[in-house]
Protein backbone atom coordinates (compact mmCIF):
# COMPACT_ATOMS: atom_id res chain seq x y z
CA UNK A 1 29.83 -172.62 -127.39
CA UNK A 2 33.17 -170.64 -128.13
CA UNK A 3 34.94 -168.28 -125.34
CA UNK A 4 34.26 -165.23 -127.56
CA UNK A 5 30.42 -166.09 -127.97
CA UNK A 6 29.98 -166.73 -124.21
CA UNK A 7 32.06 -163.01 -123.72
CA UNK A 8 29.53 -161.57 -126.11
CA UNK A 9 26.50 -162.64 -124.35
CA UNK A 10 28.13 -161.97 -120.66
CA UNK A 11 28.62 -158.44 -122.49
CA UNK A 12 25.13 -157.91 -123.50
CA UNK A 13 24.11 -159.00 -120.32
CA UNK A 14 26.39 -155.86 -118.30
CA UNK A 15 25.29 -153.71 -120.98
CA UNK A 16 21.22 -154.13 -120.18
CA UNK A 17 21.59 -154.56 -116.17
CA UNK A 18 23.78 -151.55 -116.21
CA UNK A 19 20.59 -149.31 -118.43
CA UNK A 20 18.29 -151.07 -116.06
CA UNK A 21 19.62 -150.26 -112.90
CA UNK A 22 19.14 -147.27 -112.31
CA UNK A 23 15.24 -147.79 -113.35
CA UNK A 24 14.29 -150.10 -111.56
CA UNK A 25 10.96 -149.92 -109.62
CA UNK A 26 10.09 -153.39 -107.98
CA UNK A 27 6.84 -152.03 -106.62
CA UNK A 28 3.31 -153.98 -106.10
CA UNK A 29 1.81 -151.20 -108.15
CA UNK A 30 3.97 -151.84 -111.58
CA UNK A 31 2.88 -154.91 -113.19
CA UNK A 32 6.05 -154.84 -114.66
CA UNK A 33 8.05 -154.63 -111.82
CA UNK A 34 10.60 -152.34 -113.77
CA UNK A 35 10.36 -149.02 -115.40
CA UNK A 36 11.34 -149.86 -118.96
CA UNK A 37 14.61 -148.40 -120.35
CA UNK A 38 14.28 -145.40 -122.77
CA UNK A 39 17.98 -146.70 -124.33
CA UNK A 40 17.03 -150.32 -124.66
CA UNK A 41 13.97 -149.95 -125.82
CA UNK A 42 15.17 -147.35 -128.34
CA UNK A 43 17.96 -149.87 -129.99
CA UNK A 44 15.17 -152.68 -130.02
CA UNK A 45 13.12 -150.28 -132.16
CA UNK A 46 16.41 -149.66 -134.16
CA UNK A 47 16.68 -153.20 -134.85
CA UNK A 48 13.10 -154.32 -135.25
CA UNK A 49 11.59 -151.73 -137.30
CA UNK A 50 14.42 -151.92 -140.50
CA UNK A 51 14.06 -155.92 -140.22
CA UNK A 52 9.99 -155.07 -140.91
CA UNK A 53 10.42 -152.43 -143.41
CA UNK A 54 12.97 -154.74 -145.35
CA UNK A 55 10.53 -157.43 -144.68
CA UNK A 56 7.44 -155.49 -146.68
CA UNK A 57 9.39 -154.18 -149.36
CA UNK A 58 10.73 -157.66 -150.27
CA UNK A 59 7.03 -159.36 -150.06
CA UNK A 60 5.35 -156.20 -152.85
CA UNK A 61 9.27 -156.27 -154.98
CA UNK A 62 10.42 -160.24 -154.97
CA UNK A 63 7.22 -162.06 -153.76
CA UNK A 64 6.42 -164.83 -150.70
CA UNK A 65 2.93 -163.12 -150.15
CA UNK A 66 3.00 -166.06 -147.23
CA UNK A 67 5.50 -163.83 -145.40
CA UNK A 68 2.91 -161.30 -144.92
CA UNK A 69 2.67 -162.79 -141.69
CA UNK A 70 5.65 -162.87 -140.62
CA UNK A 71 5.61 -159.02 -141.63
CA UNK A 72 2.79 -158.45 -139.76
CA UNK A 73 3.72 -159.88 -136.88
CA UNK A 74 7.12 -158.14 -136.88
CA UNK A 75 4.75 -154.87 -136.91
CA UNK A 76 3.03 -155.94 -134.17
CA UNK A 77 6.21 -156.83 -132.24
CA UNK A 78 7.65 -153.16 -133.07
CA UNK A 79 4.26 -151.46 -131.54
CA UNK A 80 4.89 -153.55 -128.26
CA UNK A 81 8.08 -152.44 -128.10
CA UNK A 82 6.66 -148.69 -128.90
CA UNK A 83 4.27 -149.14 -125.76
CA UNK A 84 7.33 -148.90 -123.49
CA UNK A 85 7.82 -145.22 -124.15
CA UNK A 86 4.86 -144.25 -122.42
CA UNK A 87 4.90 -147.06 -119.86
CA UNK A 88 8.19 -145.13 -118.92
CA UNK A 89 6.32 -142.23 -117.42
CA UNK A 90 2.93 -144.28 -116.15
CA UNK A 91 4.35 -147.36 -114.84
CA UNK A 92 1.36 -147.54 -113.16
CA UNK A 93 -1.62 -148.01 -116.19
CA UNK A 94 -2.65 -151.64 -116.47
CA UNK A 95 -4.03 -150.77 -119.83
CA UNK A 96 -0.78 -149.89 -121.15
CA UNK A 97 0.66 -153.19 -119.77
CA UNK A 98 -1.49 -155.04 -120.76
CA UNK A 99 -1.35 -153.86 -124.43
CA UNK A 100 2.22 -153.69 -124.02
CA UNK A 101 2.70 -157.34 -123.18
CA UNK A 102 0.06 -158.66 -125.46
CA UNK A 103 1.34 -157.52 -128.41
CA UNK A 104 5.06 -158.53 -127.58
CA UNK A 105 3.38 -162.06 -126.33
CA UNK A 106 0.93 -162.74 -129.34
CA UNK A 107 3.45 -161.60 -132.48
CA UNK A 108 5.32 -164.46 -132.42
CA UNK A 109 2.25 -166.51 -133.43
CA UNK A 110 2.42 -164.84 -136.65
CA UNK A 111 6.67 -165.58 -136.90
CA UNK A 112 5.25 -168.93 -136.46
CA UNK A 113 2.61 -169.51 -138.39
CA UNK A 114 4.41 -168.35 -141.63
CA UNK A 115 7.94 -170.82 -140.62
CA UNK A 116 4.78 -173.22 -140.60
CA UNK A 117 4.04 -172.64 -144.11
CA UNK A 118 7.74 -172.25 -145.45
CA UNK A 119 8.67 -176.40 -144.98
CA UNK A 120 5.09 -177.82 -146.36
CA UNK A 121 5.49 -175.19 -149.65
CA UNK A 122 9.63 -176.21 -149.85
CA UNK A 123 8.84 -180.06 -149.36
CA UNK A 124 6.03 -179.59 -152.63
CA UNK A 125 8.90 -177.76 -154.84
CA UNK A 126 10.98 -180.47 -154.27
CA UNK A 127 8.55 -183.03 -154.78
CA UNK A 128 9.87 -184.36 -151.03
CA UNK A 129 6.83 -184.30 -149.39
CA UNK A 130 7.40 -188.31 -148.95
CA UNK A 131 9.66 -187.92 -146.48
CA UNK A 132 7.40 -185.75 -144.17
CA UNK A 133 5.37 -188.03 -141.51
CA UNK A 134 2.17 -186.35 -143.13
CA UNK A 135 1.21 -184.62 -146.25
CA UNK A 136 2.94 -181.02 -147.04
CA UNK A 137 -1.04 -179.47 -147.08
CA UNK A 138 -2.05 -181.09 -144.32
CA UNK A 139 1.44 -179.96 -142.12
CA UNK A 140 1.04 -176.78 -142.63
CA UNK A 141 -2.70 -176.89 -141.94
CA UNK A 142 -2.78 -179.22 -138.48
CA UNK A 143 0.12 -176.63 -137.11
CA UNK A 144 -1.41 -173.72 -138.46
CA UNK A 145 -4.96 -174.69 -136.57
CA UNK A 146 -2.34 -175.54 -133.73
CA UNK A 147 -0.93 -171.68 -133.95
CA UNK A 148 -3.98 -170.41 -134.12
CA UNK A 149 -5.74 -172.52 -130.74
CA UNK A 150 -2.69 -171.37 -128.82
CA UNK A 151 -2.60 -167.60 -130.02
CA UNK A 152 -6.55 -167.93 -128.47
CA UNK A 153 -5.85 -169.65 -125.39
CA UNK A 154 -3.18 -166.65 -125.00
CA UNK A 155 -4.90 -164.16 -126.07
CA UNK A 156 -8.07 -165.00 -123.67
CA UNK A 157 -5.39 -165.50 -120.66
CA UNK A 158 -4.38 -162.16 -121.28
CA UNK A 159 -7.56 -160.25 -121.38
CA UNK A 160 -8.69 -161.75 -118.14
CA UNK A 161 -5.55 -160.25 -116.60
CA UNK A 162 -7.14 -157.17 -116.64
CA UNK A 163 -10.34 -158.91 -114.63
CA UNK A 164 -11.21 -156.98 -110.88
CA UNK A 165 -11.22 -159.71 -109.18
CA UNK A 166 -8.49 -161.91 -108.10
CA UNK A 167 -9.56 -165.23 -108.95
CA UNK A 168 -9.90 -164.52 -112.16
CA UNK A 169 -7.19 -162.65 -112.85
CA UNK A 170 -5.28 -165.93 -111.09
CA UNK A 171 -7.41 -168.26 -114.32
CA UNK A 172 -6.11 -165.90 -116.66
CA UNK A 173 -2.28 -166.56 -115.79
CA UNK A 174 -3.27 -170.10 -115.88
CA UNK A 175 -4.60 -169.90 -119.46
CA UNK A 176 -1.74 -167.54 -120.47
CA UNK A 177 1.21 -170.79 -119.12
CA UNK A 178 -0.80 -172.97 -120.44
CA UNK A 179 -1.18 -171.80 -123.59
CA UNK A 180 2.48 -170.97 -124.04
CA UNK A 181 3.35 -174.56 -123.23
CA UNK A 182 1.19 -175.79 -126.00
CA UNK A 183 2.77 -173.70 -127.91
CA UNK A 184 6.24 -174.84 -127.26
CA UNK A 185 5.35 -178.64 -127.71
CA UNK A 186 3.75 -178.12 -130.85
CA UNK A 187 6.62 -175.91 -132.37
CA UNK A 188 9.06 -178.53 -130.83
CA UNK A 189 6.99 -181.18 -132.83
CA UNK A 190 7.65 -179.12 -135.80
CA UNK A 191 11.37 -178.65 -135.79
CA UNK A 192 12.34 -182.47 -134.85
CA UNK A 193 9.74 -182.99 -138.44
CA UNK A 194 11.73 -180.54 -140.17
CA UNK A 195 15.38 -182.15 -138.93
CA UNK A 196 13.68 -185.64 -140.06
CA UNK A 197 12.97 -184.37 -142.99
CA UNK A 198 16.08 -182.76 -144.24
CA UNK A 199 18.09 -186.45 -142.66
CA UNK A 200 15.96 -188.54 -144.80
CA UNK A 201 15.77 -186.52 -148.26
CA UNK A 202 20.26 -186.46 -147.21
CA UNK A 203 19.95 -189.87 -146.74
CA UNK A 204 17.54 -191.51 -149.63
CA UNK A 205 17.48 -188.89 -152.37
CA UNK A 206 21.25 -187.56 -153.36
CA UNK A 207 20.28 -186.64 -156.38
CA UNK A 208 18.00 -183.68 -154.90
CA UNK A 209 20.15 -182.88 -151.74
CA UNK A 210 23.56 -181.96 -154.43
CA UNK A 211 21.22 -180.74 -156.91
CA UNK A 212 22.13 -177.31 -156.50
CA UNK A 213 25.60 -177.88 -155.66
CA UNK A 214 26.63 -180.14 -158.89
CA UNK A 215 24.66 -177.54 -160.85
CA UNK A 216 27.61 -174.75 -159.75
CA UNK A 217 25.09 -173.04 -158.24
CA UNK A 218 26.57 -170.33 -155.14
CA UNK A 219 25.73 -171.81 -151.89
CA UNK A 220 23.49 -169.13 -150.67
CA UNK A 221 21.37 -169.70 -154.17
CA UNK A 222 20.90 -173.47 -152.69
CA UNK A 223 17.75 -174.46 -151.95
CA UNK A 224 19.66 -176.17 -148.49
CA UNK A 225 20.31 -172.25 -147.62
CA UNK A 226 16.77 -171.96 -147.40
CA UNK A 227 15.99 -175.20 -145.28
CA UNK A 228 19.25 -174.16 -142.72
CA UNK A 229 17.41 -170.86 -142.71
CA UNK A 230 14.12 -172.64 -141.50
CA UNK A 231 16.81 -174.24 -138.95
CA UNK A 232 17.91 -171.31 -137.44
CA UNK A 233 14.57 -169.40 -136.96
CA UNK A 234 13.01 -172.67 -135.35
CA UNK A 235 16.30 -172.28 -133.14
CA UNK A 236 15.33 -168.58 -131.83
CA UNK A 237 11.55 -169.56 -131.60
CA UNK A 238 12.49 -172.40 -129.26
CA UNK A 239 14.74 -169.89 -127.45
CA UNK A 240 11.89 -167.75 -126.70
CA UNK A 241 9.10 -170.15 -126.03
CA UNK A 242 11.45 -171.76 -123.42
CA UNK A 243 12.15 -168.35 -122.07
CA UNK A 244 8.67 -167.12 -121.59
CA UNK A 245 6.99 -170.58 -120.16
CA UNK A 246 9.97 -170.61 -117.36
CA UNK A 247 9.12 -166.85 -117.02
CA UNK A 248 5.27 -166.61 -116.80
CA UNK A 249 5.36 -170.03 -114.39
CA UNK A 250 7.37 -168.03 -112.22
CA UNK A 251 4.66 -165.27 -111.88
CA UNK A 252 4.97 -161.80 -112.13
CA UNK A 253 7.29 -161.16 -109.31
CA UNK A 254 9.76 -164.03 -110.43
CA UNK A 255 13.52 -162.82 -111.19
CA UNK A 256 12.89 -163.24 -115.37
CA UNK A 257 9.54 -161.27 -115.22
CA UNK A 258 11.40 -158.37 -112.95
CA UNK A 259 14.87 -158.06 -114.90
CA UNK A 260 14.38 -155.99 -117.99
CA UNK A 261 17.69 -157.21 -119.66
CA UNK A 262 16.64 -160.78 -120.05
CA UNK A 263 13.45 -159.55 -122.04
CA UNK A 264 15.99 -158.65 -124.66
CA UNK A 265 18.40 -161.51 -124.54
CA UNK A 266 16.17 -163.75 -124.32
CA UNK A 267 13.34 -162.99 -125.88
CA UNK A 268 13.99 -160.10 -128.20
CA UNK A 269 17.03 -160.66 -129.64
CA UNK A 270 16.25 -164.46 -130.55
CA UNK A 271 12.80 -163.57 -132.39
CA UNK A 272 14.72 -160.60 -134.17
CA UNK A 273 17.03 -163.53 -135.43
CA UNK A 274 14.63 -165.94 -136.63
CA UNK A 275 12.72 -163.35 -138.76
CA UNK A 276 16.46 -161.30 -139.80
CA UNK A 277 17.64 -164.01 -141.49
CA UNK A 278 14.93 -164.51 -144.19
CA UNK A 279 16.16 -160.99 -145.28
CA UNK A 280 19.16 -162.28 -147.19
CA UNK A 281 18.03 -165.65 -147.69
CA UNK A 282 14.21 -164.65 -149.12
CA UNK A 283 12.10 -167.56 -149.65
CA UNK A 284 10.79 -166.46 -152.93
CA UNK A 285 14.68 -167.13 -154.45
CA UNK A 286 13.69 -170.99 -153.56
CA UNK A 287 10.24 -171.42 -153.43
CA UNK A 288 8.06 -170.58 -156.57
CA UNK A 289 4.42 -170.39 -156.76
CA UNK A 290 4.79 -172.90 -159.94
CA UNK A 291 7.03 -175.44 -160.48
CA UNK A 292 10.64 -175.10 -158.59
CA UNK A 293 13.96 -175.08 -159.85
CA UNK A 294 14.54 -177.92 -157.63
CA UNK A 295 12.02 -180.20 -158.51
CA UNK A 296 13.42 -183.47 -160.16
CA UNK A 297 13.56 -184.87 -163.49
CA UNK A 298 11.28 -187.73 -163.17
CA UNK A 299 8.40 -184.90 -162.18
CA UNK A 300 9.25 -182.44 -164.39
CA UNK A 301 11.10 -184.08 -167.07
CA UNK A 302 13.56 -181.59 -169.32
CA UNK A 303 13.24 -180.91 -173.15
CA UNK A 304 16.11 -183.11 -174.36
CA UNK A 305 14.54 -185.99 -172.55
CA UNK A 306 10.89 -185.21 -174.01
CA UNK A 307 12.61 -185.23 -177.80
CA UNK A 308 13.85 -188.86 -176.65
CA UNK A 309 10.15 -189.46 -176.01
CA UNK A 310 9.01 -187.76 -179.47
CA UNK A 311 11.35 -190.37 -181.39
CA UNK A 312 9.94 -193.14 -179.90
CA UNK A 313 12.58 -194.48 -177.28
CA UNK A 314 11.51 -196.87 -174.82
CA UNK A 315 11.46 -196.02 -171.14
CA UNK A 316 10.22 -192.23 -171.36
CA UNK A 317 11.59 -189.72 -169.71
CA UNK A 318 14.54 -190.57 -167.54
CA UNK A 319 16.13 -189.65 -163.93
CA UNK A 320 18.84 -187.47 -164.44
CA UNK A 321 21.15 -185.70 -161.50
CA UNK A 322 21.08 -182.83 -162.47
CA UNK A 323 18.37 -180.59 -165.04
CA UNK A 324 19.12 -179.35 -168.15
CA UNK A 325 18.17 -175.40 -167.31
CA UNK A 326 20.42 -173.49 -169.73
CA UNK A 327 18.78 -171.14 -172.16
CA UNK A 328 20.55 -171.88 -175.38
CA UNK A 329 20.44 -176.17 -174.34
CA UNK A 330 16.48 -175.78 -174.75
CA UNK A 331 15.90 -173.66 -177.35
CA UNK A 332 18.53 -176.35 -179.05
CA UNK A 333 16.55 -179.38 -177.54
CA UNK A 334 13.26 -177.08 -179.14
CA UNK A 335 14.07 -177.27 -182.30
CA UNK A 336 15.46 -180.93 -182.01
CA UNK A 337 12.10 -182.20 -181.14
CA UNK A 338 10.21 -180.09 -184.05
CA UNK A 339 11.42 -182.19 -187.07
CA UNK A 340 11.01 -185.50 -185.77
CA UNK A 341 7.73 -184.37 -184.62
CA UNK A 342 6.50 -183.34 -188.25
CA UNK A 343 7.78 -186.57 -190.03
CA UNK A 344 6.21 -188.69 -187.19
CA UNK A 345 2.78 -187.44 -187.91
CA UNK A 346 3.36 -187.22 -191.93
């Protein structure tokens, strides 16, 4: 990590403790421990809530009806944060923490469950799904059931937080850690599959890892954008698993659970990252719901190879490097293959 990166965070760091300090209430009674910060919580909102609105409006305008959600989710995540208004002045209402947390706890299931979806659909457009230890459907289906077990176990932990008694309240944290660990191994599972994946299609098919790039195509219009996209959001998910099994196994009056600003550093701002940067790099410019731009030639073979066929050459269609795509090319290819068409069935 670079001096300037390691100022930035060291910044951001002053900047929360310094809105925190002076609310601070480390009392049994707050389940907190804190009273959130009006200012902090206010930027969050400022960050989260364009991020979601972006989000929406690309889904109904440019497609991806899978990122729905990751949409939803993000609204989720933006109502947590929303529940720290009035926690401000009742520090004291289990309800509202318990809300509060939930929602912030349970969102990033959705983040998940959609970054899920985005390598089995992107392995089938490239016709890649070889290189995956299991079939693209069935990926995106075992981790999906995996999200969904987890966001359960969670979920269940949480509501018997709000049990009378202590014992139970004691089985809920356990549920709640253990379900976040799950969680973590399974999405850590996931990313060393995706980093396999994208080292073996490098490694054993050129030809679709420089497709993009021998086709003059800009590099954020490569479908290797879209995969270092995937990358990067698995990077902040990890961020924030780690953060919040190290944090809940400490219990609530641990120093992470206590100290507002590493809520936002790390836990916040890495989620906000992993679902910001599908805003500029939308998976619907990559992934289609037919055939992809991607896919090779010996799937989806192009015209001037299929007039070959009509003439009667040997061999079929043929691998090339890199598609013939170009407008005027096929209509030329079109009317190529007509002709020898008609004579071959006079």
């Amino acid at each position: 990590m670079r001096p300037p990166s390691l100022l930035l965070i060291s910044a951001l760091i002053a900047v929360c403790r310094s809105a925190t300090d002076d609310t601070t209430a480390a009392t049994q009674y707050n389940p907190l421990r804190y009273i959130p910060s009006i200012v902090l919580t206010s930027i969050g909102l400022g960050c989260y809530v364009p991020v979601t609105i972006a989000m929406f409006f690309l889904i109904f305008t440019r497609g991806a009806k899978y990122m729905l959600y990751m949409a939803v989710g993000a609204l989720c995540y933006c109502a947590g944060l929303a529940l720290r208004y009035p926690f401000h002045s009742h520090p004291y209402g289990l309800g509202l923490f318990i809300g509060m947390n939930t929602l912030t706890v349970l969102s990033p299931c959705a983040f998940i469950a959609a970054i899920y979806m985005l390598l089995g659909r992107l392995a089938r457009e490239l016709k890649m799904g070889k290189y995956l230890l299991v079939k693209p459907n069935k990926l995106t289906r075992y981790f999906v059931i995996s999200d969904c077990s987890t966001f359960f176990i969670q979920g269940s932990g949480g509501g018997l937080l709000s049990s009378k008694t202590t014992s139970m309240q004691n089985l809920g944290k356990h549920l709640f850690l253990i379900g976040l660990v799950l969680q973590l191994v399974s999405f850590g599972i996931f990313t060393i599959l995706c980093l396999t994946w994208m080292h073996k299609v490098r490694k054993h098919s050129r030809n679709v890892w420089l497709r993009d790039e021998l086709a003059g195509r800009s590099w954020y219009r490569d479908w290797r954008a879209m995969a270092g996209t995937i990358l990067v959001s698995c990077a902040g998910v990890l961020v924030r698993s780690v953060f919040r099994v190290v944090e809940n196994s400490q219990g609530f009056s641990g120093q992470l659970t206590s100290t507002e600003s590493y809520f936002y550093i790390l836990d916040s701002l890495p989620l906000l990252i992993a679902i910001a940067v599908y805003i500029p790099f939308w998976p619907a410019n990559y992934i289609s719901n037919g055939q992809s731009r991607a896919t090779t030639d010996e799937e989806n073979p192009s015209s001037h190879e299929l007039a070959v066929g009509a003439r009667g050459g040997s061999g079929g269609p043929k691998e090339r490097d890199i598609p013939v795509t170009t407008p005027f090319l096929e209509s030329n290819n079109a009317r190529n293959v007509g002709p020898h068409a008609s004579r071959r069935e006079s």
